[in-house]
C-alpha atoms as a PDB file:
ATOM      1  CA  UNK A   1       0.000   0.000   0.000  1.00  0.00           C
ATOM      2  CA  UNK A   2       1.106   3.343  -0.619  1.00  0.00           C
ATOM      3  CA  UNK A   3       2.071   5.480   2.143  1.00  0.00           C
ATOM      4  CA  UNK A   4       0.476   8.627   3.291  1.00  0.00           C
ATOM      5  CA  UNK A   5       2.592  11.001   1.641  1.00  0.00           C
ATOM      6  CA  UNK A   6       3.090   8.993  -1.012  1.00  0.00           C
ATOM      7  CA  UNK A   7      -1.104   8.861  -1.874  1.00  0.00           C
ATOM      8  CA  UNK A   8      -1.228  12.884  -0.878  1.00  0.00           C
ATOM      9  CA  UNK A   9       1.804  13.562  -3.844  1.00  0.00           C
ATOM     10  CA  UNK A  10       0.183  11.319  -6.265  1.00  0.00           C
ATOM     11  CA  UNK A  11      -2.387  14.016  -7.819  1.00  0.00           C
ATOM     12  CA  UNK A  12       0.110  16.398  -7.774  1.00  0.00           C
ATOM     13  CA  UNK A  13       2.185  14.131  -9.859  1.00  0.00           C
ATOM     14  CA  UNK A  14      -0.612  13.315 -11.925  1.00  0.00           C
ATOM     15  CA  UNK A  15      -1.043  16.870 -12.952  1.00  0.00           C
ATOM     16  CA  UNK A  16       2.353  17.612 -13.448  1.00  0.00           C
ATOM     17  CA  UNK A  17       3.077  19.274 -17.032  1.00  0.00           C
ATOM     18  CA  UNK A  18       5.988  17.141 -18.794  1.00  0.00           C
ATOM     19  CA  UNK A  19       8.871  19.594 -19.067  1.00  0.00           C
ATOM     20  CA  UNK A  20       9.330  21.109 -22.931  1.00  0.00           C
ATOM     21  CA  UNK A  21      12.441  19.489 -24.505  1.00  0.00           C
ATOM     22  CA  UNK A  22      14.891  21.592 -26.340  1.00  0.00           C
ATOM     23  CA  UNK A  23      18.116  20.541 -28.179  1.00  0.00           C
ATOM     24  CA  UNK A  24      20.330  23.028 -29.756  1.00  0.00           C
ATOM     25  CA  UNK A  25      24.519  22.892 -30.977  1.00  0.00           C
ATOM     26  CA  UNK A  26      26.498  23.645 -28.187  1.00  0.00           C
ATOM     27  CA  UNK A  27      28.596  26.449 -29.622  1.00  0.00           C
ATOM     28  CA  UNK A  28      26.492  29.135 -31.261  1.00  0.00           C
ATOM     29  CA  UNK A  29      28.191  32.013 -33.519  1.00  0.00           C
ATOM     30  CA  UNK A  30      27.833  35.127 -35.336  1.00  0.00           C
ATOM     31  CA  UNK A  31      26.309  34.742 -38.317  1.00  0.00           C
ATOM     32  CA  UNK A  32      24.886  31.253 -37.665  1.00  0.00           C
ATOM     33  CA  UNK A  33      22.269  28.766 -39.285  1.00  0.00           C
ATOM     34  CA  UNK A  34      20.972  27.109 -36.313  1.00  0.00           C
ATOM     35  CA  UNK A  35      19.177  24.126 -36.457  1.00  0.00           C
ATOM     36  CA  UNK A  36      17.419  22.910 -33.300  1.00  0.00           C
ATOM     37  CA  UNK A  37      15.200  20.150 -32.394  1.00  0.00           C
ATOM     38  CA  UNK A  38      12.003  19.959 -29.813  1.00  0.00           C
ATOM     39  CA  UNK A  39       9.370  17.427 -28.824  1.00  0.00           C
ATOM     40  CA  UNK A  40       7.199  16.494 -32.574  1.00  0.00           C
ATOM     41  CA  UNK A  41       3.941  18.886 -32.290  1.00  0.00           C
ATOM     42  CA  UNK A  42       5.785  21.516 -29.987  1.00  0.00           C
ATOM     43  CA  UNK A  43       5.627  25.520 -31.069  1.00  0.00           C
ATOM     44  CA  UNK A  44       8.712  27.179 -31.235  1.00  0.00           C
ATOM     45  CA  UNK A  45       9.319  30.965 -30.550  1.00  0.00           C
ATOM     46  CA  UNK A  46      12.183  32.905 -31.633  1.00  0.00           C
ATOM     47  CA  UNK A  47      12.716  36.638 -30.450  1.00  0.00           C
ATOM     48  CA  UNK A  48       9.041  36.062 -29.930  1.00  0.00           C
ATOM     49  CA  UNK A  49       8.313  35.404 -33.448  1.00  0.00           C
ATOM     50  CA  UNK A  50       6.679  31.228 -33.777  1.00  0.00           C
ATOM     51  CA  UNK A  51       8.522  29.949 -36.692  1.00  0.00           C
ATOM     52  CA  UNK A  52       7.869  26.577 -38.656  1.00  0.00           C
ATOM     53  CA  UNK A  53       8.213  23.390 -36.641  1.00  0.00           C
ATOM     54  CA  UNK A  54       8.866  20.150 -38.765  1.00  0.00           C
ATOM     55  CA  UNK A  55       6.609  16.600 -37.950  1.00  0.00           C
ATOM     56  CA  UNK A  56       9.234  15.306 -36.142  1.00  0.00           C
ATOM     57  CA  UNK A  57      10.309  18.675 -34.492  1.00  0.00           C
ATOM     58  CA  UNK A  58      12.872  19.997 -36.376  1.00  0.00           C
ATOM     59  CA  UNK A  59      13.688  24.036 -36.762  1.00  0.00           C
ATOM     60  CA  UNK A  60      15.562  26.088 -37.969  1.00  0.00           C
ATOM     61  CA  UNK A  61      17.109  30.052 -36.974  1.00  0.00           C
ATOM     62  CA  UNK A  62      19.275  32.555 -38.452  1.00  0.00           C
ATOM     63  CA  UNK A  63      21.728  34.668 -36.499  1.00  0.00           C
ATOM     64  CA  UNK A  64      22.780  38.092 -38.478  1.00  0.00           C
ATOM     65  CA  UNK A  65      26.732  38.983 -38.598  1.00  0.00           C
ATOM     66  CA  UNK A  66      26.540  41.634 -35.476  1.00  0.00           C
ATOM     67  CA  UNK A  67      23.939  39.312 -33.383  1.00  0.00           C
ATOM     68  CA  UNK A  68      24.964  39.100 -29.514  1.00  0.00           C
ATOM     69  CA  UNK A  69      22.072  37.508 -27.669  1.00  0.00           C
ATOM     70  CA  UNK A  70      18.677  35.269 -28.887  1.00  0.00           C
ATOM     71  CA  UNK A  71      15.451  33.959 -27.220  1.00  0.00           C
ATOM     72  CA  UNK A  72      13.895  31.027 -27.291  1.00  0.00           C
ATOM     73  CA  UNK A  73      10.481  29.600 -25.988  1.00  0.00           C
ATOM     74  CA  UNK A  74       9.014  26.620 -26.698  1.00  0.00           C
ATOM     75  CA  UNK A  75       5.854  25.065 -25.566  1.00  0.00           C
ATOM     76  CA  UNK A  76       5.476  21.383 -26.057  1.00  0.00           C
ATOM     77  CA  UNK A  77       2.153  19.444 -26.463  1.00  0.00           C
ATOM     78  CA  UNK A  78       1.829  18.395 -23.536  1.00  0.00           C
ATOM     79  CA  UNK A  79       1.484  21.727 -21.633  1.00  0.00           C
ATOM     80  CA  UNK A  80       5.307  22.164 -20.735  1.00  0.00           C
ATOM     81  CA  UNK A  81       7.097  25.362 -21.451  1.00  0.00           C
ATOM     82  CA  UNK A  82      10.759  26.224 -22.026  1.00  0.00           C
ATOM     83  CA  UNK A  83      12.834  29.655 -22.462  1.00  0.00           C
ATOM     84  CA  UNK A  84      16.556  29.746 -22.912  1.00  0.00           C
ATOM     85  CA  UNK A  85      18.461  32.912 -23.408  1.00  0.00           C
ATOM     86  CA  UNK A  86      20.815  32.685 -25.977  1.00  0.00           C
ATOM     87  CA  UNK A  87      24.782  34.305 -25.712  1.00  0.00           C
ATOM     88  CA  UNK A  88      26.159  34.297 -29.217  1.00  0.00           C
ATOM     89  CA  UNK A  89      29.443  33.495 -29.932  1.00  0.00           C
ATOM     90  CA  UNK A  90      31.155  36.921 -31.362  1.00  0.00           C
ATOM     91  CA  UNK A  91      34.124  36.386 -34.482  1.00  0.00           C
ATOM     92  CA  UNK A  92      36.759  38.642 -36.166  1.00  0.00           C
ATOM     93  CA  UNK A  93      35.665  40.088 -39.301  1.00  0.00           C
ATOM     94  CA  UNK A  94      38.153  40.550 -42.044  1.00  0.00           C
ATOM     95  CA  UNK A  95      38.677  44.056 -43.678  1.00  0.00           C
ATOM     96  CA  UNK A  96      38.903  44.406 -47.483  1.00  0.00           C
ATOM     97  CA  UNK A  97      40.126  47.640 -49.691  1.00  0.00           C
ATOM     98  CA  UNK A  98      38.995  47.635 -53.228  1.00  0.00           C
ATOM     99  CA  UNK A  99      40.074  50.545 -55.689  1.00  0.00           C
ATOM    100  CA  UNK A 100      39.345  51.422 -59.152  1.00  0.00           C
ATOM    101  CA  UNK A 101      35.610  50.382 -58.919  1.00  0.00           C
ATOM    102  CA  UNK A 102      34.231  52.645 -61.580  1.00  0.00           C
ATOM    103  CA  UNK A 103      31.965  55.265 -59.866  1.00  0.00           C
ATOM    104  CA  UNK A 104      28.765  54.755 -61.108  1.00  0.00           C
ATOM    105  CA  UNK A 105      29.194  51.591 -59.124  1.00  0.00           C
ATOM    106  CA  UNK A 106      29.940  52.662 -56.095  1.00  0.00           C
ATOM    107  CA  UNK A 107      27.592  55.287 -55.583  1.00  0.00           C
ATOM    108  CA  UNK A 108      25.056  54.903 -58.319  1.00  0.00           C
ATOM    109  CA  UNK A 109      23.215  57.629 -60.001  1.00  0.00           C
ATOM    110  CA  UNK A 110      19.560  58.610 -59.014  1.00  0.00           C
ATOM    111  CA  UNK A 111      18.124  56.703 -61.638  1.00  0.00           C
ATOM    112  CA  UNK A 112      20.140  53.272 -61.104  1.00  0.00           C
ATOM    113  CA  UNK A 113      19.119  53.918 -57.144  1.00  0.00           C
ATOM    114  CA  UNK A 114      15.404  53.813 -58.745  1.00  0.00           C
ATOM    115  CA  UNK A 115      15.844  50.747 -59.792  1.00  0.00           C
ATOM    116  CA  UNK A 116      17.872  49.364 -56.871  1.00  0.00           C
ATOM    117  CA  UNK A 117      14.986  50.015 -54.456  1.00  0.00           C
ATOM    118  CA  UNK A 118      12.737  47.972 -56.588  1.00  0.00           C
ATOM    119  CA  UNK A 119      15.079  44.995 -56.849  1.00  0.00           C
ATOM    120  CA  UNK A 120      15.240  45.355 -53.530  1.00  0.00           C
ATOM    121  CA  UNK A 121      11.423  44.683 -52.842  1.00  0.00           C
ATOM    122  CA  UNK A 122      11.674  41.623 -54.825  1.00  0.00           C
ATOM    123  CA  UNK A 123      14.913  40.529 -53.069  1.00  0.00           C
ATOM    124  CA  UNK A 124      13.210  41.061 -49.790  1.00  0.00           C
ATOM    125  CA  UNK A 125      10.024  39.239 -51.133  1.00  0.00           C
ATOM    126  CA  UNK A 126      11.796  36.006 -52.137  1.00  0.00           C
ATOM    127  CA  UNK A 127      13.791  35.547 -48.826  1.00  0.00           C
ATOM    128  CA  UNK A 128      10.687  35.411 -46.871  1.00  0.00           C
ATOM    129  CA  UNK A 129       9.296  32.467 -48.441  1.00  0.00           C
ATOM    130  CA  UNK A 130       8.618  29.560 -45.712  1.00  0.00           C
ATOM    131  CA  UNK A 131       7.554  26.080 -47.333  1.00  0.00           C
ATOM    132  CA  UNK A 132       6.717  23.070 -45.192  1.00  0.00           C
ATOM    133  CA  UNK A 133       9.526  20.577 -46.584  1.00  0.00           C
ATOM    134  CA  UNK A 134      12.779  20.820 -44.471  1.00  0.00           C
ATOM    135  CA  UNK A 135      15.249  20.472 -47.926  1.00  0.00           C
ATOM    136  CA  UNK A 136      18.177  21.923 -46.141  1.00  0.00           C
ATOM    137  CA  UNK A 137      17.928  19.241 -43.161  1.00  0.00           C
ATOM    138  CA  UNK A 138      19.879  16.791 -45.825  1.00  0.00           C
ATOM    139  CA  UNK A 139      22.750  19.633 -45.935  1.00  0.00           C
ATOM    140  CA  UNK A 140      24.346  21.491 -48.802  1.00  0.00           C
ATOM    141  CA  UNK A 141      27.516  20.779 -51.287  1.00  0.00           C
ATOM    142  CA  UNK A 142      29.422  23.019 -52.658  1.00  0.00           C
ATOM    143  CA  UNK A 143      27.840  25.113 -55.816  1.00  0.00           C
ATOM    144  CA  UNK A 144      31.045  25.181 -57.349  1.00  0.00           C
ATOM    145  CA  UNK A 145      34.827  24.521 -56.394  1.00  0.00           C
ATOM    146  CA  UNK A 146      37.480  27.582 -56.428  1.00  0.00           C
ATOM    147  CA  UNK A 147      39.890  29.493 -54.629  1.00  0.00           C
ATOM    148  CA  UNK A 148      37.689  31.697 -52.451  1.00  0.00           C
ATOM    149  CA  UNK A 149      37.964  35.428 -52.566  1.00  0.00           C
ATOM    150  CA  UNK A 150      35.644  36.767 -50.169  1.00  0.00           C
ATOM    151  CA  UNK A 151      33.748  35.664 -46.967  1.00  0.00           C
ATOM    152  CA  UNK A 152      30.953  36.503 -45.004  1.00  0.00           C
ATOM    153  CA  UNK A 153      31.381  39.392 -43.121  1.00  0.00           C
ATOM    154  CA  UNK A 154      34.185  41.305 -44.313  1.00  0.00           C
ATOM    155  CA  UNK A 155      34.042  44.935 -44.098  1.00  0.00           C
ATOM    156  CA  UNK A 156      34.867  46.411 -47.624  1.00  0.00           C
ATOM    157  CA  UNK A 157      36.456  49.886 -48.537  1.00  0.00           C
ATOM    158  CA  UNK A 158      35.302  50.563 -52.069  1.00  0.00           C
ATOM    159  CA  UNK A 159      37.511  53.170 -53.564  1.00  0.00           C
ATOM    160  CA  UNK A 160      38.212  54.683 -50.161  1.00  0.00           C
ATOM    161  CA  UNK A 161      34.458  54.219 -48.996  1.00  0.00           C
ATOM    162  CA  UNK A 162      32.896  51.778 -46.304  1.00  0.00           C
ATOM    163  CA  UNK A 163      30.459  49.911 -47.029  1.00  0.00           C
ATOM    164  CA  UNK A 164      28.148  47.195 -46.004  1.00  0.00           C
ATOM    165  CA  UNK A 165      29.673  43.740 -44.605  1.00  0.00           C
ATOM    166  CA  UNK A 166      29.948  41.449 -47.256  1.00  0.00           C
ATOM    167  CA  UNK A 167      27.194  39.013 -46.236  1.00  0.00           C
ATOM    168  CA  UNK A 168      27.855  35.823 -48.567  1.00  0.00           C
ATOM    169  CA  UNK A 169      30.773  33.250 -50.111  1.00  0.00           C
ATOM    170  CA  UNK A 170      32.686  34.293 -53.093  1.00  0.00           C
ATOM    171  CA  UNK A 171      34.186  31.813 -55.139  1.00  0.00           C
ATOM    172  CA  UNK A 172      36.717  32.033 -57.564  1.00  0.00           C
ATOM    173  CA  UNK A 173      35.756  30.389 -60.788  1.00  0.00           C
ATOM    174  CA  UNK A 174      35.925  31.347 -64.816  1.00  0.00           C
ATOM    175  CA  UNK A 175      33.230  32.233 -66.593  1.00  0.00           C
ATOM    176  CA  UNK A 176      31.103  29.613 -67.706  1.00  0.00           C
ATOM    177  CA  UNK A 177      31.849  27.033 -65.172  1.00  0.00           C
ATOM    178  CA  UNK A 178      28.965  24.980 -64.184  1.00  0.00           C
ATOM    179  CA  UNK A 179      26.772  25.811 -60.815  1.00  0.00           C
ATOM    180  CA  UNK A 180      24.609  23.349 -59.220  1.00  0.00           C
ATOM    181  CA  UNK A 181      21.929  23.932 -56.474  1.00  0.00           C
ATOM    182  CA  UNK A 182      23.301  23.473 -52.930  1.00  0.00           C
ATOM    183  CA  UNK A 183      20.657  21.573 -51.536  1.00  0.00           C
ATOM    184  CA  UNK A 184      16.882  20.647 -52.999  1.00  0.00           C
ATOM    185  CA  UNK A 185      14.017  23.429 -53.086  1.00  0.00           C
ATOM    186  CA  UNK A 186      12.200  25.960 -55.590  1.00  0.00           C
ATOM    187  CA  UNK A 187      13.190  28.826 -57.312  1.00  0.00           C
ATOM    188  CA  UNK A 188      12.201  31.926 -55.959  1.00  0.00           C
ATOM    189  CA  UNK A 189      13.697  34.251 -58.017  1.00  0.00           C
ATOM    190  CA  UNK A 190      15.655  34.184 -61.376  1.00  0.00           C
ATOM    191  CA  UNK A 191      16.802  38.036 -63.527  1.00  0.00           C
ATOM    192  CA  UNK A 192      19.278  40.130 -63.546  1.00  0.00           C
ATOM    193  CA  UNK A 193      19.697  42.692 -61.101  1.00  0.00           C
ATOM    194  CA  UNK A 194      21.898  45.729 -60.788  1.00  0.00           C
ATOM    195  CA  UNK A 195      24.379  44.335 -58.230  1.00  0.00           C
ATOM    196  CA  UNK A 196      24.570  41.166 -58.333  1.00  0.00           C
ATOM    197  CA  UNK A 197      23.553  40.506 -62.148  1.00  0.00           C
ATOM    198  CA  UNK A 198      22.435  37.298 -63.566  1.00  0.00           C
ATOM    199  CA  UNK A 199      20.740  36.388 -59.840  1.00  0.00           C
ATOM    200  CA  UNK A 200      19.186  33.269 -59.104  1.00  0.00           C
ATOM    201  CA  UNK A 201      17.468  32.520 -55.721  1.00  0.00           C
ATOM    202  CA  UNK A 202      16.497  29.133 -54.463  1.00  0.00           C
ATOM    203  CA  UNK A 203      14.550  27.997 -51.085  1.00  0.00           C
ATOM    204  CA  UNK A 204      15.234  25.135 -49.135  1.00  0.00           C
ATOM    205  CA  UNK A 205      12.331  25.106 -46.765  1.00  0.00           C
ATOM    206  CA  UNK A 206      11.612  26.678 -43.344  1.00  0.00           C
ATOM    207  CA  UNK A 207      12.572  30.078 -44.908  1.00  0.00           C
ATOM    208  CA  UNK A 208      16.000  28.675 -45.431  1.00  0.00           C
ATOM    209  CA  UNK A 209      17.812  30.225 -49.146  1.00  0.00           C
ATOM    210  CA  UNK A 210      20.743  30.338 -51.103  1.00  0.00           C
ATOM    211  CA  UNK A 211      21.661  33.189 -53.800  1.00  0.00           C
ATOM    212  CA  UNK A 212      23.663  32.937 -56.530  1.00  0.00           C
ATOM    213  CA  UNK A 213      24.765  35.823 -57.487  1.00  0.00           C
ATOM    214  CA  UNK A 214      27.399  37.034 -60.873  1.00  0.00           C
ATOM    215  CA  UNK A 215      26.030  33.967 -63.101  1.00  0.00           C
ATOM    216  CA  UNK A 216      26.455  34.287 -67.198  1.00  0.00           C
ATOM    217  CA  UNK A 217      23.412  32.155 -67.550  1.00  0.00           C
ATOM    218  CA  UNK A 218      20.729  31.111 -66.013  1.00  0.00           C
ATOM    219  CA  UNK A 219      18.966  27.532 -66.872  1.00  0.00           C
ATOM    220  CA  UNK A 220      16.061  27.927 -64.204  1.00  0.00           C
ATOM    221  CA  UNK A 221      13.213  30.132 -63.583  1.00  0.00           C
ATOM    222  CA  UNK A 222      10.646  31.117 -60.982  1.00  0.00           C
ATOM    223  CA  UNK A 223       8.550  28.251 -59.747  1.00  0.00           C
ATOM    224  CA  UNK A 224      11.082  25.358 -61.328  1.00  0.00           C
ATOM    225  CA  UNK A 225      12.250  22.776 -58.908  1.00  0.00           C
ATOM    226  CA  UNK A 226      15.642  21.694 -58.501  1.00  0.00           C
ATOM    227  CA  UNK A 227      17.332  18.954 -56.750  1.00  0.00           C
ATOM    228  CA  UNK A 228      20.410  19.160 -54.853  1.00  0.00           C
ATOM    229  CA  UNK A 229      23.741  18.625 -57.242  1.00  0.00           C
ATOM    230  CA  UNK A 230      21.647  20.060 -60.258  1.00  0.00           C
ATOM    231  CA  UNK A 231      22.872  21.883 -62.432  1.00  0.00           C
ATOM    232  CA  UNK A 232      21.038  25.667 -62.512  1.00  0.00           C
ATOM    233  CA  UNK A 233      23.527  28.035 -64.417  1.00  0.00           C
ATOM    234  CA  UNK A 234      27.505  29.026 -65.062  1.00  0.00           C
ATOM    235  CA  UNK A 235      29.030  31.335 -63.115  1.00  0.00           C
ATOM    236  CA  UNK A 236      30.056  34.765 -65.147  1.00  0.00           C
ATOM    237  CA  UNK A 237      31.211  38.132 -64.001  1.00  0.00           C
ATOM    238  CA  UNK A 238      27.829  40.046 -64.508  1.00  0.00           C
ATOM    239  CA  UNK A 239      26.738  42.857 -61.956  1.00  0.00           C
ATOM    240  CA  UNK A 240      29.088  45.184 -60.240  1.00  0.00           C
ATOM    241  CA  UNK A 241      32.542  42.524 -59.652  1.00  0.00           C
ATOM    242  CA  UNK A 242      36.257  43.250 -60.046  1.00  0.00           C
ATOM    243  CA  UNK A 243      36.440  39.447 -61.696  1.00  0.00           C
ATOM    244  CA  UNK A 244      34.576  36.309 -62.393  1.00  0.00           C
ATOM    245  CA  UNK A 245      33.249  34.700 -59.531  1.00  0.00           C
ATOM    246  CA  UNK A 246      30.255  33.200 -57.727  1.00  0.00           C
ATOM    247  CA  UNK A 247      28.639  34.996 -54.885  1.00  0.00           C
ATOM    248  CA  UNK A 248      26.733  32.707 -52.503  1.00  0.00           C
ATOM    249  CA  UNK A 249      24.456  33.691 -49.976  1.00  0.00           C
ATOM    250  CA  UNK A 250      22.211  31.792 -47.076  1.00  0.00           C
ATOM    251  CA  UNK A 251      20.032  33.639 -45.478  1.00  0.00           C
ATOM    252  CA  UNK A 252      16.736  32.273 -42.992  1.00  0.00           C
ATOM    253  CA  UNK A 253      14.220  34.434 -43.949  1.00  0.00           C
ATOM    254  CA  UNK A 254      15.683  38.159 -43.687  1.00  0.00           C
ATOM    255  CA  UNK A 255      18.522  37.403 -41.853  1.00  0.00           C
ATOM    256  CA  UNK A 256      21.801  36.814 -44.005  1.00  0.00           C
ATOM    257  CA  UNK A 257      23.776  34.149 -42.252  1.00  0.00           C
ATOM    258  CA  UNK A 258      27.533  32.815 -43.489  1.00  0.00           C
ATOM    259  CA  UNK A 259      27.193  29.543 -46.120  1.00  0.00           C
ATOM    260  CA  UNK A 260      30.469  27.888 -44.848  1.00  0.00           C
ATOM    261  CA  UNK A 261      29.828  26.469 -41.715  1.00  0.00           C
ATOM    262  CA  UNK A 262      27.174  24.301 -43.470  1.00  0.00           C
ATOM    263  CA  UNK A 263      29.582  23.500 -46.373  1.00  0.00           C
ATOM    264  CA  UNK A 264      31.371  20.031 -46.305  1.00  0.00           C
END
C-alpha cells in the first residue's frame, strides 16, 4: 500500500506538465544557421516570433553577422514550457580595400538607385518564403569549387568608402563554369539585377535560401524545382565585380547568415 505522503503527492504528480524538450549545438556564432530540435507537435518561438516546426520537431534560426544575444520559448504538447536565453558566440571580421571600382558603381546615379529600391522589394520578397519541406535538413555541397575570394562578413572599402559587410561566399571560378543547387528546393527568383547581375534565388524550406549571385546564364526560372547537385547556371562576371566569380548567400528568412559552416 502506498504510504500517506506517497497517496497525498500522487495528484500532484498526476497533474504535473511534462517539461518542454529543447536541443540546440552547443557552440552558437555570429552569423549562424541554427538548427534545433524539440518534442514532434511543440511551437517554437524565436525573439518572440513562432517559426515553422517540422513533424518530427525539427527548426531552424538565423543569427545576423553583429547578433549578440537570442530567445527562445518553446511550448510542447503536452502543456510544458521552455525559455533559454541565448549568448552568441562573437568572431573577427576581415577588412577588405577595393580601388578602381568605376563610380557609377559605387555610388550609383539617381536613376540606377530607382531601380535598386525595386530589386530590392523583390529581393526582400523572395527571402521570406517559408515552405513546409525541411530540404536543407539533408545539408548542402558546394555550388562550385574555387579558390575563395571573399567571406561573409568582411568589411569592404570601395575606392576609399565603407560599405556594407559582405554578407555571402565568393568563389573564384571562370566564366562559364557549371553551378549546381546546394541543396533541394524551388526557385524563388531568377533576372538580372543591378548588383549582383544574372541572380538566381532558391529555397530550401523553413525560410531557409541560397543566392547565386554574378552567373552568365541562367537555366532555371521562378517556380522550377531543382534537386540538390543540379545543375542551374555558369558562373560569369555580370553585376558590379572586379572578376569572375560566384557569390553565394544563405540567409533564414531576412537574416543573411555565413554559407560555410554548413559547407562540407
Amino acid at each position: 500500500m502506498l504510504s500517506r505522503r506517497a497517496a497525498l503527492a500522487l495528484p500532484a504528480l498526476l497533474l504535473a506538465k511534462p517539461a518542454a524538450a529543447l536541443v540546440l549545438p552547443e557552440r552558437i556564432t555570429q552569423g549562424a544557421l541554427v538548427t534545433g530540435r524539440a518534442d514532434p507537435g511543440s511551437r517554437v518561438a524565436f525573439e518572440g516570433r513562432e517559426i515553422r516546426v517540422s513533424p518530427n520537431g525539427f527548426f531552424v534560426f538565423g543569427l545576423g553577422r553583429d547578433a549578440t544575444q537570442a530567445s527562445l520559448a518553446v511550448a510542447a504538447p503536452g502543456g510544458g514550457r521552455m525559455e533559454r536565453r541565448i549568448d552568441v558566440i562573437p568572431r573577427e571580421w576581415d577588412v577588405q580595400h577595393l580601388q578602381g571600382l568605376p563610380p557609377r558603381m559605387v555610388t550609383p546615379d539617381a536613376q540606377a538607385m530607382e531601380r535598386i529600391r525595386a530589386e530590392q522589394q523583390r529581393l526582400n520578397a523572395a527571402r521570406r518564403t517559408d515552405t513546409a519541406i525541411p530540404h536543407f535538413a539533408d545539408g548542402f555541397e558546394w555550388p562550385a569549387r574555387g579558390r575563395i575570394s571573399g567571406v561573409y562578413g568582411s568589411q569592404r572599402i570601395l575606392n576609399g568608402q565603407p560599405r556594407a559587410p559582405h554578407l555571402g561566399l565568393d568563389v573564384a571560378v571562370p566564366v562559364g563554369t557549371p553551378l549546381v543547387a546546394a541543396a533541394s528546393g524551388r526557385v524563388t527568383l531568377a533576372d538580372d539585377l543591378y548588383f549582383t547581375g544574372q541572380t538566381m534565388l532558391i529555397e530550401h524550406g523553413h525560410g531557409v535560401t541560397t543566392l547565386y549571385a554574378h552567373m552568365s546564364r541562367l537555366d532555371l526560372q521562378e517556380g522550377d524545382t531543382v534537386s540538390r547537385g543540379q545543375v542551374i547556371g555558369a558562373s560569369g562576371a555580370t553585376g558590379r565585380v572586379t572578376g569572375p566569380h560566384l557569390h553565394l548567400g544563405l540567409f533564414w528568412l531576412s537574416t543573411s547568415v555565413d554559407p560555410r559552416p554548413v559547407l562540407p
